[in-house]
C-alpha atoms as a PDB file:
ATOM      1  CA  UNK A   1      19.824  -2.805 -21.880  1.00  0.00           C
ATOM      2  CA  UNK A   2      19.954  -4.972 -18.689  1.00  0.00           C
ATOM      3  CA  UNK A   3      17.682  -4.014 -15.925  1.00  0.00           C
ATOM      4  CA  UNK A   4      18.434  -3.958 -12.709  1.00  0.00           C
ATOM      5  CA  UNK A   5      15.955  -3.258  -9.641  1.00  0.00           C
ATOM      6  CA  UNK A   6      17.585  -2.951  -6.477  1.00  0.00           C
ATOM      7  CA  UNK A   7      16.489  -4.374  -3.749  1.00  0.00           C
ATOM      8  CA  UNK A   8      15.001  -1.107  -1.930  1.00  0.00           C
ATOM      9  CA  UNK A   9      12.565  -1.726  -5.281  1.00  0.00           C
ATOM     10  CA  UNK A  10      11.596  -5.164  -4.501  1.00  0.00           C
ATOM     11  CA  UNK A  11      10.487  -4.322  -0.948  1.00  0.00           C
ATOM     12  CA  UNK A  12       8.798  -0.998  -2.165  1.00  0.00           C
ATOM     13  CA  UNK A  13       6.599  -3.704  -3.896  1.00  0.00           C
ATOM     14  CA  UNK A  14       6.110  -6.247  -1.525  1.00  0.00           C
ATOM     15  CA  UNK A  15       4.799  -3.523   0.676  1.00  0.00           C
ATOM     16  CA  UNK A  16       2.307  -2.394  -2.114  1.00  0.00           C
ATOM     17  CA  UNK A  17       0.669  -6.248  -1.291  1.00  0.00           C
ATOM     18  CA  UNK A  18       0.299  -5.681   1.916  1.00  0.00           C
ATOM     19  CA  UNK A  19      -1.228  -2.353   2.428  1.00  0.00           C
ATOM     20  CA  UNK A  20      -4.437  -2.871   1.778  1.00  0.00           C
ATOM     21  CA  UNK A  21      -4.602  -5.393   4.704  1.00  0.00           C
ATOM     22  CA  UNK A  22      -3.003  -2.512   6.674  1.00  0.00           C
ATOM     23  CA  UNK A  23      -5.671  -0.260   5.634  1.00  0.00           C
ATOM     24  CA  UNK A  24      -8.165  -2.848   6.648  1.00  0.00           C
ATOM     25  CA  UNK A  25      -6.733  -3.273   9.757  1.00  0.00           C
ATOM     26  CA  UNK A  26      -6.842   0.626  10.899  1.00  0.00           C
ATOM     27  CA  UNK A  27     -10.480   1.131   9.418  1.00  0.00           C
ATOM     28  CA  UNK A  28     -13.841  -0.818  10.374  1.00  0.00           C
ATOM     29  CA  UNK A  29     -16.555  -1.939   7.738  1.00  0.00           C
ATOM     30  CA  UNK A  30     -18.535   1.225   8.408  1.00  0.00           C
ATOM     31  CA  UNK A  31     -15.758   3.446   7.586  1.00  0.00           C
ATOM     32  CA  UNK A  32     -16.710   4.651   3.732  1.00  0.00           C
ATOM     33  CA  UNK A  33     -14.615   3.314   0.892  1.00  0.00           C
ATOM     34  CA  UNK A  34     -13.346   6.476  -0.563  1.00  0.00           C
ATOM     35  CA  UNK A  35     -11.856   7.427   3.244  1.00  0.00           C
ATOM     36  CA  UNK A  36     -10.397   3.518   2.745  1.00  0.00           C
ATOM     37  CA  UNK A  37      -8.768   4.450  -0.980  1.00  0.00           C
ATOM     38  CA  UNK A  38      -7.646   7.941   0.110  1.00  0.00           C
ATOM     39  CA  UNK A  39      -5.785   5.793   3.319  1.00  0.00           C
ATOM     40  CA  UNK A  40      -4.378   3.419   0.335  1.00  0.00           C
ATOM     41  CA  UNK A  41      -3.192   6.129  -1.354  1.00  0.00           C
ATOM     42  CA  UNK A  42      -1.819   8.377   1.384  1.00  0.00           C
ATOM     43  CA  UNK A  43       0.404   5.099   2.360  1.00  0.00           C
ATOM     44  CA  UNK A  44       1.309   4.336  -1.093  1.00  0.00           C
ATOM     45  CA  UNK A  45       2.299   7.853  -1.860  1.00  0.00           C
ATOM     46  CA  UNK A  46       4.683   7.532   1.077  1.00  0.00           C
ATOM     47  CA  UNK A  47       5.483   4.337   0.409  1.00  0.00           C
ATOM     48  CA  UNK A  48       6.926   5.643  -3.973  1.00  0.00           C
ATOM     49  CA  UNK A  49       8.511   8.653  -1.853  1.00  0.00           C
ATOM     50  CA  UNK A  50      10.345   6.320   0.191  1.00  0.00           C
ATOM     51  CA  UNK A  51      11.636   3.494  -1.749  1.00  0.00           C
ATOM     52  CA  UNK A  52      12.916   6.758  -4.432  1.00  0.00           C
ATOM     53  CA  UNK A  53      14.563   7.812  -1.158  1.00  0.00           C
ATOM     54  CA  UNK A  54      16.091   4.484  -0.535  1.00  0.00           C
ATOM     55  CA  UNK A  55      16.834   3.141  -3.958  1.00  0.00           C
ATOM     56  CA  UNK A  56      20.601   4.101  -4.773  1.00  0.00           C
ATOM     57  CA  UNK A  57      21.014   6.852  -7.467  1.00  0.00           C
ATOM     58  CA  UNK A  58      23.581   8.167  -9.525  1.00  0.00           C
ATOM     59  CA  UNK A  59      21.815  11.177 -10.602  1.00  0.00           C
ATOM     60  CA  UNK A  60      19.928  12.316  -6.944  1.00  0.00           C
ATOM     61  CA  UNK A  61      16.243  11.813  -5.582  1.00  0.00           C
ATOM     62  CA  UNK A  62      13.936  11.726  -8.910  1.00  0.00           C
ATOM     63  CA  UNK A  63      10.240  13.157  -7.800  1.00  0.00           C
ATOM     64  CA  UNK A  64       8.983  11.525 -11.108  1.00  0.00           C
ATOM     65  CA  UNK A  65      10.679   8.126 -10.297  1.00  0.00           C
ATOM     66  CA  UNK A  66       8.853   8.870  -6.913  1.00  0.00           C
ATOM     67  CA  UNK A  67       5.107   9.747  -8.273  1.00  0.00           C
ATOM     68  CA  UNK A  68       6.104   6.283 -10.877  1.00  0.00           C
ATOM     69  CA  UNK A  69       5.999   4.330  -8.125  1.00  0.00           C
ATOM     70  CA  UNK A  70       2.945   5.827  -6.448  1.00  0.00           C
ATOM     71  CA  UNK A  71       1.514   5.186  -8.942  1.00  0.00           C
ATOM     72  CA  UNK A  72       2.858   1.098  -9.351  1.00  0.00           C
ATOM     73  CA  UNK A  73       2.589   1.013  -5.342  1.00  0.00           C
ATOM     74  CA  UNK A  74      -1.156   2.616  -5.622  1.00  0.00           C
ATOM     75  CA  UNK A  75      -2.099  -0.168  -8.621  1.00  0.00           C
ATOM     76  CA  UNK A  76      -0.259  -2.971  -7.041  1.00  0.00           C
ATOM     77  CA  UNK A  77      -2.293  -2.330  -3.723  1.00  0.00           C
ATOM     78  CA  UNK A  78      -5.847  -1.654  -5.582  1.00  0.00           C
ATOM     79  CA  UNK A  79      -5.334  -5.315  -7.708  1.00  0.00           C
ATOM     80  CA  UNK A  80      -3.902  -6.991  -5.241  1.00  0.00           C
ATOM     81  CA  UNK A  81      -6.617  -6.108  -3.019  1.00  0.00           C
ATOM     82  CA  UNK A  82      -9.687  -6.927  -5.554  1.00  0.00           C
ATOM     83  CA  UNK A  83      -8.232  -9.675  -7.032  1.00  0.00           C
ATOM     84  CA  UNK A  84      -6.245 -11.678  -4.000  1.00  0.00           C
ATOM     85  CA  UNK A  85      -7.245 -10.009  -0.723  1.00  0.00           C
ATOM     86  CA  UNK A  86     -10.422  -9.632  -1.171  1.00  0.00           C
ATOM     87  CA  UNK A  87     -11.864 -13.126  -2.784  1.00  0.00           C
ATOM     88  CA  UNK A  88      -9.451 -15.307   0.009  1.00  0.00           C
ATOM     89  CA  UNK A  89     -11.649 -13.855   2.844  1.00  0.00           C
ATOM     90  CA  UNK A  90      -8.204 -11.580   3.882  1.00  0.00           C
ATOM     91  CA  UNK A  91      -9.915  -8.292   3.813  1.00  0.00           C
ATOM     92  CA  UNK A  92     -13.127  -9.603   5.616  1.00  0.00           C
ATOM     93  CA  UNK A  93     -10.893 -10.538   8.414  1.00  0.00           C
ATOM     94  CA  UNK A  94      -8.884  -7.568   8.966  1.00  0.00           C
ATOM     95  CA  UNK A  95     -11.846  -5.497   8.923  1.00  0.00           C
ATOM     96  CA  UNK A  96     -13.420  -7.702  11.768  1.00  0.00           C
ATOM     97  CA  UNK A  97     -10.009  -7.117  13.578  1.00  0.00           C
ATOM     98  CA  UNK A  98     -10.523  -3.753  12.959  1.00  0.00           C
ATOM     99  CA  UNK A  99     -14.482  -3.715  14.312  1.00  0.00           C
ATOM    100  CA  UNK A 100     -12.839  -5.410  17.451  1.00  0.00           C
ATOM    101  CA  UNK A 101     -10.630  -2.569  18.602  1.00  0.00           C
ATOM    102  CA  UNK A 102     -13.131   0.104  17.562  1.00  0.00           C
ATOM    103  CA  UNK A 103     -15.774  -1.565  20.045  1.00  0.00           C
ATOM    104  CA  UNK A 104     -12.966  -1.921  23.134  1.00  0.00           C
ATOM    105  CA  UNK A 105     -11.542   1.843  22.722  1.00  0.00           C
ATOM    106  CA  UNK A 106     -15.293   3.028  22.295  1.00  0.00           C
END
């Protein structure tokens, strides 16, 4: 068996990194952190939906390839964001970008 992930995969998971910074970026520090995980996992959802969409297929759109990687997007984004986010100071930072356009729009 030789495995092969396309390239629509590859991106799919680089975008799994960087959502969490996304989610800190559209929420503030006082915004609860199960409204912050259902965010991360509304994006990654979309995010599993959309690389199935993109990836090329012989057999058609899979929805269980899709819900797969939800789920890999979901635990990429959730690890990446406790265990390299999170620790460098990242996640700190994008929430104080976040404060900052919360306070101007108010």
């Amino acid at each position: 068996m030789d495995p092969n992930l396309d390239s629509a995969y590859w991106l799919g998971l680089a975008i799994s990194v960087v959502l969490p910074v996304l989610v800190g970026l559209v929420t503030t520090r006082v915004t609860s952190a199960g409204t912050k995980a259902v965010l991360l996992l509304a994006l990654t959802a979309l995010n599993g939906f959309l690389v199935e969409f993109a990836g090329p297929h012989d057999d058609g759109y899979s929805v269980t390839s899709a819900v797969i990687l939800w789920a890999v997007s979901f635990g990429t984004g959730v690890l990446t964001h406790f265990g390299l986010w999170k620790p460098t100071g990242v996640s700190g930072k994008a929430q104080d970008i976040g404060a900052r356009r919360a306070v101007r729009s108010a």
